[in-house]
Protein backbone atom coordinates (compact mmCIF):
# COMPACT_ATOMS: atom_id res chain seq x y z
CA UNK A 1 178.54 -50.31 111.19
CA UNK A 2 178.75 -47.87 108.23
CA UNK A 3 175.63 -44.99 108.73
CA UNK A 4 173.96 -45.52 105.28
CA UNK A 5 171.24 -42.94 105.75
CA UNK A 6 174.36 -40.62 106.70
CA UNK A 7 175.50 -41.24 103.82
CA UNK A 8 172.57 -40.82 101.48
CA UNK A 9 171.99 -37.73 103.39
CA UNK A 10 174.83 -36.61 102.72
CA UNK A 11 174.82 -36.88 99.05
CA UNK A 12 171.28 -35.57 98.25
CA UNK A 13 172.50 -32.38 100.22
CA UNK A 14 175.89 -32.70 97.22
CA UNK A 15 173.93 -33.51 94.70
CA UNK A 16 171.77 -30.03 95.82
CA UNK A 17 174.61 -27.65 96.24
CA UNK A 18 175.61 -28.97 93.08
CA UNK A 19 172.89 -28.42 91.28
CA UNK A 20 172.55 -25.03 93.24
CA UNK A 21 176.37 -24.13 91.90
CA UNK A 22 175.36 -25.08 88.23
CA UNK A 23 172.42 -22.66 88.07
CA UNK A 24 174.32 -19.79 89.60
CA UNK A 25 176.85 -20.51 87.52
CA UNK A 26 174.51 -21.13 84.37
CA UNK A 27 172.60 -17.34 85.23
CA UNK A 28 176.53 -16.22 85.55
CA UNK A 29 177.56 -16.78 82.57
CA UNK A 30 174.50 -15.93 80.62
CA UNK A 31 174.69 -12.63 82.83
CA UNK A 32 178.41 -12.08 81.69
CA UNK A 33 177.41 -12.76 77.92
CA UNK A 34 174.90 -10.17 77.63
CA UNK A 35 177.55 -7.70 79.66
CA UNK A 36 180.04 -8.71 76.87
CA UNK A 37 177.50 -7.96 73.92
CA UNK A 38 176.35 -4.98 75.06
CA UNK A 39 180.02 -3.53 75.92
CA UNK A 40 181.16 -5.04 72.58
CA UNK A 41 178.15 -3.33 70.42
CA UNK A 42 179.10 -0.02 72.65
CA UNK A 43 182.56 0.21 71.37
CA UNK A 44 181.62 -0.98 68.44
CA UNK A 45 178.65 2.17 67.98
CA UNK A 46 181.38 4.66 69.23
CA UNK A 47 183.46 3.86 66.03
CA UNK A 48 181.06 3.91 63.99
CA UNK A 49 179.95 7.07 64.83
CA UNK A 50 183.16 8.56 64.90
CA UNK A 51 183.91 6.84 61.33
CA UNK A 52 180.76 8.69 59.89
CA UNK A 53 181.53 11.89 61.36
CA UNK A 54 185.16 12.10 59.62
CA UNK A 55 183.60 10.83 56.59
CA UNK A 56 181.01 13.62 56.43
CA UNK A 57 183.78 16.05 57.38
CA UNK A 58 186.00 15.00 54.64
CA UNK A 59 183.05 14.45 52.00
CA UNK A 60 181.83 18.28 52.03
CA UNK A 61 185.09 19.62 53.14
CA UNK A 62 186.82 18.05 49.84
CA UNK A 63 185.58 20.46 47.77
CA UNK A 64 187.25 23.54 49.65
CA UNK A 65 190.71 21.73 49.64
CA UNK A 66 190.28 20.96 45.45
CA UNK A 67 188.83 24.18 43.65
CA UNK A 68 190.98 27.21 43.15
CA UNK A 69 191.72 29.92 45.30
CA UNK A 70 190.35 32.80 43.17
CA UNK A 71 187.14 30.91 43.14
CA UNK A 72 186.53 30.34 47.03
CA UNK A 73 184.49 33.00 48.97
CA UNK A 74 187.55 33.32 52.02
CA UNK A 75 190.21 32.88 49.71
CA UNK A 76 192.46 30.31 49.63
CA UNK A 77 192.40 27.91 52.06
CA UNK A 78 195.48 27.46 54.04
CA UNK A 79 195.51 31.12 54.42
CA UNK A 80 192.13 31.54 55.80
CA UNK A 81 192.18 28.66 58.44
CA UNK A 82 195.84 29.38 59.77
CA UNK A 83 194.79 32.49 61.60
CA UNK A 84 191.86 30.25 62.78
CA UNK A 85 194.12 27.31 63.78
CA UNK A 86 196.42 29.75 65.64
CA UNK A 87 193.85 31.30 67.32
CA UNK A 88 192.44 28.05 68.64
CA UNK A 89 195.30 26.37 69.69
CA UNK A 90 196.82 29.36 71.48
CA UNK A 91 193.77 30.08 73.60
CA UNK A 92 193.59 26.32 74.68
CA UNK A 93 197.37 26.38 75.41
CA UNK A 94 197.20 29.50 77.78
CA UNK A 95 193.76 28.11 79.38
CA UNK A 96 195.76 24.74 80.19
CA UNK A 97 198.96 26.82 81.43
CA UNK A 98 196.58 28.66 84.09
CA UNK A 99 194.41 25.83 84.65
CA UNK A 100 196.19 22.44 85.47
CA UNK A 101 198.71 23.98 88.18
CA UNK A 102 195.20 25.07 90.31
CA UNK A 103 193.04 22.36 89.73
CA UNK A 104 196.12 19.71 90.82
CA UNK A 105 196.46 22.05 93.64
CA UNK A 106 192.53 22.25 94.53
CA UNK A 107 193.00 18.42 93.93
CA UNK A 108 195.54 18.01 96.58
CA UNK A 109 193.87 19.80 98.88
CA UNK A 110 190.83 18.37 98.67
CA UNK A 111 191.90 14.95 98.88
CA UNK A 112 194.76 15.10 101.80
CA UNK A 113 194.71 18.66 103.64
CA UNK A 114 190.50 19.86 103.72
CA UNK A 115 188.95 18.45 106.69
CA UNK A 116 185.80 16.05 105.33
CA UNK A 117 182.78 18.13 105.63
CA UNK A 118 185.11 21.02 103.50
CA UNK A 119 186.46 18.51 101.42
CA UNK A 120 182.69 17.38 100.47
CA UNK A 121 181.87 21.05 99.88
CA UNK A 122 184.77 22.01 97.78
CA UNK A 123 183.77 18.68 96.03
CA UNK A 124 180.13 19.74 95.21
CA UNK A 125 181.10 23.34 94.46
CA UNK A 126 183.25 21.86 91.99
CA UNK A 127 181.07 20.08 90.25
CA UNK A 128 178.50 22.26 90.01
CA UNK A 129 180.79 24.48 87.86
CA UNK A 130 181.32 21.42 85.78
CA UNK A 131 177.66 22.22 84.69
CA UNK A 132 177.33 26.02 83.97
CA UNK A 133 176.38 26.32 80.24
CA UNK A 134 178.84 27.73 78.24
CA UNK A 135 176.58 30.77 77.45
CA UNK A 136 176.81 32.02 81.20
CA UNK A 137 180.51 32.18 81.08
CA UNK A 138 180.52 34.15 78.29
CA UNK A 139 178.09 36.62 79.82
CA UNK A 140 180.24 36.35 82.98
CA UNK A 141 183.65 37.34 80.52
CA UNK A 142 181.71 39.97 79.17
CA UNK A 143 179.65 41.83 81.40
CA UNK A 144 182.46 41.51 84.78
CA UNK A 145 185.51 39.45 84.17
CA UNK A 146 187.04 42.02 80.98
CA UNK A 147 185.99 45.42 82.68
CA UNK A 148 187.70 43.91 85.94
CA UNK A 149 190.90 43.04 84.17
CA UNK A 150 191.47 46.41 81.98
CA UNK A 151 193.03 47.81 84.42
CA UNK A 152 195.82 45.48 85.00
CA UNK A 153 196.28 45.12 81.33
CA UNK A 154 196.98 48.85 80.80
CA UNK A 155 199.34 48.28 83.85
CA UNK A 156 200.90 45.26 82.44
CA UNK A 157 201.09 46.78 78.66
CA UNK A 158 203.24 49.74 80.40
CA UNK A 159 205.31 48.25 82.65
CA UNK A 160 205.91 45.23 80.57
CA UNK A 161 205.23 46.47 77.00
CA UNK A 162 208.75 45.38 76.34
CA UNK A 163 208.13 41.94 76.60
CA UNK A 164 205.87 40.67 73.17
CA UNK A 165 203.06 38.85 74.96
CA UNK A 166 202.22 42.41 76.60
CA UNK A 167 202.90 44.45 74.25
CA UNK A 168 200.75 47.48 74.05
CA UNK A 169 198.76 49.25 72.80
CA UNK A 170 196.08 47.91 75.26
CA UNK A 171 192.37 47.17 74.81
CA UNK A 172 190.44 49.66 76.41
CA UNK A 173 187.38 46.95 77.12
CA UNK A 174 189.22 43.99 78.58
CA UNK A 175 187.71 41.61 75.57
CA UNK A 176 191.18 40.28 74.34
CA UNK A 177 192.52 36.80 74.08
CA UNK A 178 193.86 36.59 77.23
CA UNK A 179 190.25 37.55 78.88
CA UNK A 180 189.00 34.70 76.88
CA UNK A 181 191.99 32.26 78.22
CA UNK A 182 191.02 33.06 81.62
CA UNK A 183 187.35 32.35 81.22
CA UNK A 184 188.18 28.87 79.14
CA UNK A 185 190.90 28.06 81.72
CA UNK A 186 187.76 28.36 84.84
CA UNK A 187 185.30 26.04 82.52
CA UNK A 188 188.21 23.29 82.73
CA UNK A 189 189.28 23.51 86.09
CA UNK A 190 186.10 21.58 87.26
CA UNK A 191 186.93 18.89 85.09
CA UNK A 192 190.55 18.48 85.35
CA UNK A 193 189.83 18.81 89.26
CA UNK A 194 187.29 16.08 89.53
CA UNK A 195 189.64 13.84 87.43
CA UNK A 196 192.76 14.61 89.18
CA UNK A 197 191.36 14.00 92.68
CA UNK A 198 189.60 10.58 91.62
CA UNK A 199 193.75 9.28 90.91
CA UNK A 200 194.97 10.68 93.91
CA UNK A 201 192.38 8.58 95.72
CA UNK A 202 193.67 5.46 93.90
CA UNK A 203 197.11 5.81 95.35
CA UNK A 204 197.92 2.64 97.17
CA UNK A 205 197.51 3.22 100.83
CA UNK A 206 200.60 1.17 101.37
CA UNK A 207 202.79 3.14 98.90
CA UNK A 208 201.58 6.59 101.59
CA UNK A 209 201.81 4.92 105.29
CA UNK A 210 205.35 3.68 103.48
CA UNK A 211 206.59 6.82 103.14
CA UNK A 212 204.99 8.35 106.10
CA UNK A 213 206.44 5.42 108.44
CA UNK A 214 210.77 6.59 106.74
CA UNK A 215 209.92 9.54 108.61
CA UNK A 216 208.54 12.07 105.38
CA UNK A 217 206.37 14.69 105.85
CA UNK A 218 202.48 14.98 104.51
CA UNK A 219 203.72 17.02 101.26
CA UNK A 220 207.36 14.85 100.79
CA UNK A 221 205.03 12.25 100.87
CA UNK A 222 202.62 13.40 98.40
CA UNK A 223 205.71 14.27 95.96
CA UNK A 224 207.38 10.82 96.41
CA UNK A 225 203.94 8.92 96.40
CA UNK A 226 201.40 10.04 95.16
CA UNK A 227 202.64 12.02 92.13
CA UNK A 228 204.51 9.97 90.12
CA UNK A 229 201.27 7.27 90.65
CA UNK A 230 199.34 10.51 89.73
CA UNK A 231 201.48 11.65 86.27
CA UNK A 232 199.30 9.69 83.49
CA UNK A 233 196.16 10.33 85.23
CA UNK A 234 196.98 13.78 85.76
CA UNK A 235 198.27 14.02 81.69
CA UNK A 236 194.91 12.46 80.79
CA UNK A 237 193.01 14.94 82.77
CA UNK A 238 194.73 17.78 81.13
CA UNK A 239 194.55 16.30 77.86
CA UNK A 240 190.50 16.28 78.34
CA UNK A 241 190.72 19.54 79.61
CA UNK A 242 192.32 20.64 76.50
CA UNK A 243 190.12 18.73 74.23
CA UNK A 244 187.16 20.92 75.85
CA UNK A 245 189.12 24.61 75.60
CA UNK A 246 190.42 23.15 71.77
CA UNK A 247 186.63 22.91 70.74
CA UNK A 248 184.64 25.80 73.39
CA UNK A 249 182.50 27.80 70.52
CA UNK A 250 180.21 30.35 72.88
CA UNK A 251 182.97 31.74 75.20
CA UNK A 252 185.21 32.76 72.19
CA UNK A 253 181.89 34.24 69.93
CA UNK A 254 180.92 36.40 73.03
CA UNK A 255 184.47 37.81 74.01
CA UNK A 256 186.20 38.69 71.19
CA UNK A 257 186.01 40.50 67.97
CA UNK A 258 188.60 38.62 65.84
CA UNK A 259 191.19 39.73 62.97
CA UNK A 260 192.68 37.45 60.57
CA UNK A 261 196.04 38.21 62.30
CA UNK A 262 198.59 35.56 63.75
CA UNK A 263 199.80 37.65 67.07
CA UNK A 264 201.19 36.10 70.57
CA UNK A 265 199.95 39.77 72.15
CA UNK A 266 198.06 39.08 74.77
CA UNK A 267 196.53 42.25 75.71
CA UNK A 268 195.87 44.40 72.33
CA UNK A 269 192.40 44.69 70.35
CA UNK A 270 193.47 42.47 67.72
CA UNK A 271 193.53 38.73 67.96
CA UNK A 272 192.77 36.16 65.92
CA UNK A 273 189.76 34.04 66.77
CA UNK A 274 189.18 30.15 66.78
CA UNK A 275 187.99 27.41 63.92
CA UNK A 276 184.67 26.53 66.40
CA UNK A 277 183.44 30.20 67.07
CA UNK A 278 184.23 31.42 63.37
CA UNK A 279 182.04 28.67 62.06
CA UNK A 280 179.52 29.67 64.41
CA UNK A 281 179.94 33.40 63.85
CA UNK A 282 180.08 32.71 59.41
CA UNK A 283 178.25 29.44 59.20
CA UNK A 284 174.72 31.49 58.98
CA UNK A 285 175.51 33.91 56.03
CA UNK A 286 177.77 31.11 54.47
CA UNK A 287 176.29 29.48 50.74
CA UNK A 288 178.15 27.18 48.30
CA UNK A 289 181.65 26.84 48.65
CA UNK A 290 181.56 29.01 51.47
CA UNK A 291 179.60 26.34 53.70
CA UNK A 292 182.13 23.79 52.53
CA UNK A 293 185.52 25.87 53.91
CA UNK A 294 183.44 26.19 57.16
CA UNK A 295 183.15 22.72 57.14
CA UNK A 296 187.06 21.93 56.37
CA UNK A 297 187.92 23.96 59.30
CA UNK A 298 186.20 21.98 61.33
CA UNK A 299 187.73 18.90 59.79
CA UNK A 300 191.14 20.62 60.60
CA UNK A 301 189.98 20.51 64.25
CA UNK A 302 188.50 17.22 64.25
CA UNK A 303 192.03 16.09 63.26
CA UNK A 304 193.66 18.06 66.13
CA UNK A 305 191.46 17.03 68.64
CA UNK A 306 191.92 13.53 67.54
CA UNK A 307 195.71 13.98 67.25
CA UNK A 308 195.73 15.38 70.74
CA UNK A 309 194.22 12.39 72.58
CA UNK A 310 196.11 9.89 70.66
CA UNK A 311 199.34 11.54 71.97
CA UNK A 312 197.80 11.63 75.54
CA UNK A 313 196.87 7.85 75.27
CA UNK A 314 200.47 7.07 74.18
CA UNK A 315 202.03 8.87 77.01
CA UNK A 316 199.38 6.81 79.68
CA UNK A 317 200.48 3.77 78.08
CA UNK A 318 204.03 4.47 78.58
CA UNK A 319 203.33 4.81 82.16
CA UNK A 320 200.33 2.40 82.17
CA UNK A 321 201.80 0.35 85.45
CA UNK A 322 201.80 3.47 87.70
CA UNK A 323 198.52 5.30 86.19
CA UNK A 324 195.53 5.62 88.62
CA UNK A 325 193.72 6.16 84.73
CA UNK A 326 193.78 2.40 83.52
């Protein structure tokens, strides 16, 4: 005989998981709606904010790029921000030469040769440079980093004073360009360190006990493994990195005592400065027209910083199947 209250039993309890499963799933989808809406409006806000700060940009820089020469307060304008531009894209270059080789390196270690606790500590220390103000570095580059390195530039400027980038004569405080690389290239090492140790983490385990089990070695393994998985994360990183030494204002003010010169020298008294600290160092006793140059400047750096990490992005996306970034 068939057991009917089986059965029935059976189908209330259905009929309840059921309804169970629809209100989950009801509360799920609402929940992903609202995620979706609020992510949406959040991209959406970025652009817009981004959209009004070009417009502003170009609205009171305008005026700088369309009157006369003879009638601007710096002169005319592509020769008064090409020192500037120079200036600014030279320090960031040399800050990203010395920078990305030890922070990959600090990277490495931290992620496959530190033992944990050290690895934790390293970690920490890191970060915590990540959030020195500006201000203190430029105190540091002042008041111990320049008189420390004098020395080795008047050694440099005479036993290499034949090759232009040390060419002499030297600065007899330390506060050149090069002083000011050095200090821009320690502000980004926390942050292309951080970012460069999250993608080595994402490195399929599989991809490492692979190459460990054919019989390579821990750094044979890291070089077949995990950097070519690494190389777009490791681009972006750097990219960032730059974007923060293209745009660093304090550092630059503090150290050096600019020219309007164009000079790869890395060692002599005169240097040109940067498009953020010059508007920082003019933009108080600037009036009229002047305020407006100030402000194309920094629509001339607005456009490189923008051009930078649009080139970065395209290179990631080349590479988007093997980047620990996406």
């Amino acid at each position: 005989m068939p057991d009917f209250h089986g059965a029935v039993a059976s189908d209330v309890d259905d009929r309840g998981k059921g309804g169970t499963t629809i209100q989950h799933g009801t509360v799920r989808r609402l929940g992903d709606r609202v995620f979706q809406a609020l992510s949406t409006w959040s991209g959406v806000a970025i652009l817009i904010m981004l959209a009004l700060v070009a417009t502003f940009l170009v609205w009171q820089g305008m005026p700088a790029l369309t009157t006369p020469a003879d009638e601007l307060p710096y002169g005319a304008f592509p020769q008064f921000v090409a020192p500037l531009l120079f200036g600014t894209i030279w320090t960031a270059v040399l800050a990203l030469i010395m920078a990305v080789p030890v922070a990959v390196s600090v990277a490495l270690f931290i992620s496959y040769y530190a033992p944990r606790g050290l690895a934790a500590s390293l970690g920490y220390v890191i970060d915590l440079l990540a959030a020195v103000p500006s201000v203190v570095y430029g105190l540091w580059g002042i008041g111990v980093l320049a008189p420390a390195l004098q020395p080795s530039f008047v050694w440099l400027a005479r036993h290499l004073g034949f090759i232009p980038l040390f060419a002499g004569p030297p600065s007899g405080t330390g506060r050149t360009i090069l002083t000011v690389a050095v200090v821009l290239a320690v502000m980004i090492l926390p942050i292309v360190t951080a970012l460069s140790r999250e993608v080595f983490l994402q490195t399929p385990r599989l991809h490492e006990e692979a190459a460990l089990a054919l019989g390579a070695t821990r750094w044979e393994m890291i070089t077949i493994a995990v950097l070519p998985f690494a190389r777009p994360g490791i681009i972006s990183a750097s990219m960032l990195g730059l974007g923060r030494a293209l745009g660093e204002t304090m550092v630059v003010a503090m150290v050096l005592s600019p020219s309007a010169v164009i000079s790869f020298a890395l060692l002599t008294s005169q240097h040109p400065g940067t498009i953020a600290a010059n508007i920082v160092l003019s933009f108080p006793e600037s009036y009229g027209l002047g305020v407006n140059q100030l402000i194309a400047t920094g629509l001339v750096l607005f456009v490189i910083t923008l051009a930078v990490n649009m080139i970065a992005r395209g290179i990631v996306d080349r590479h988007r199947e093997f980047s620990g970034a996406n």
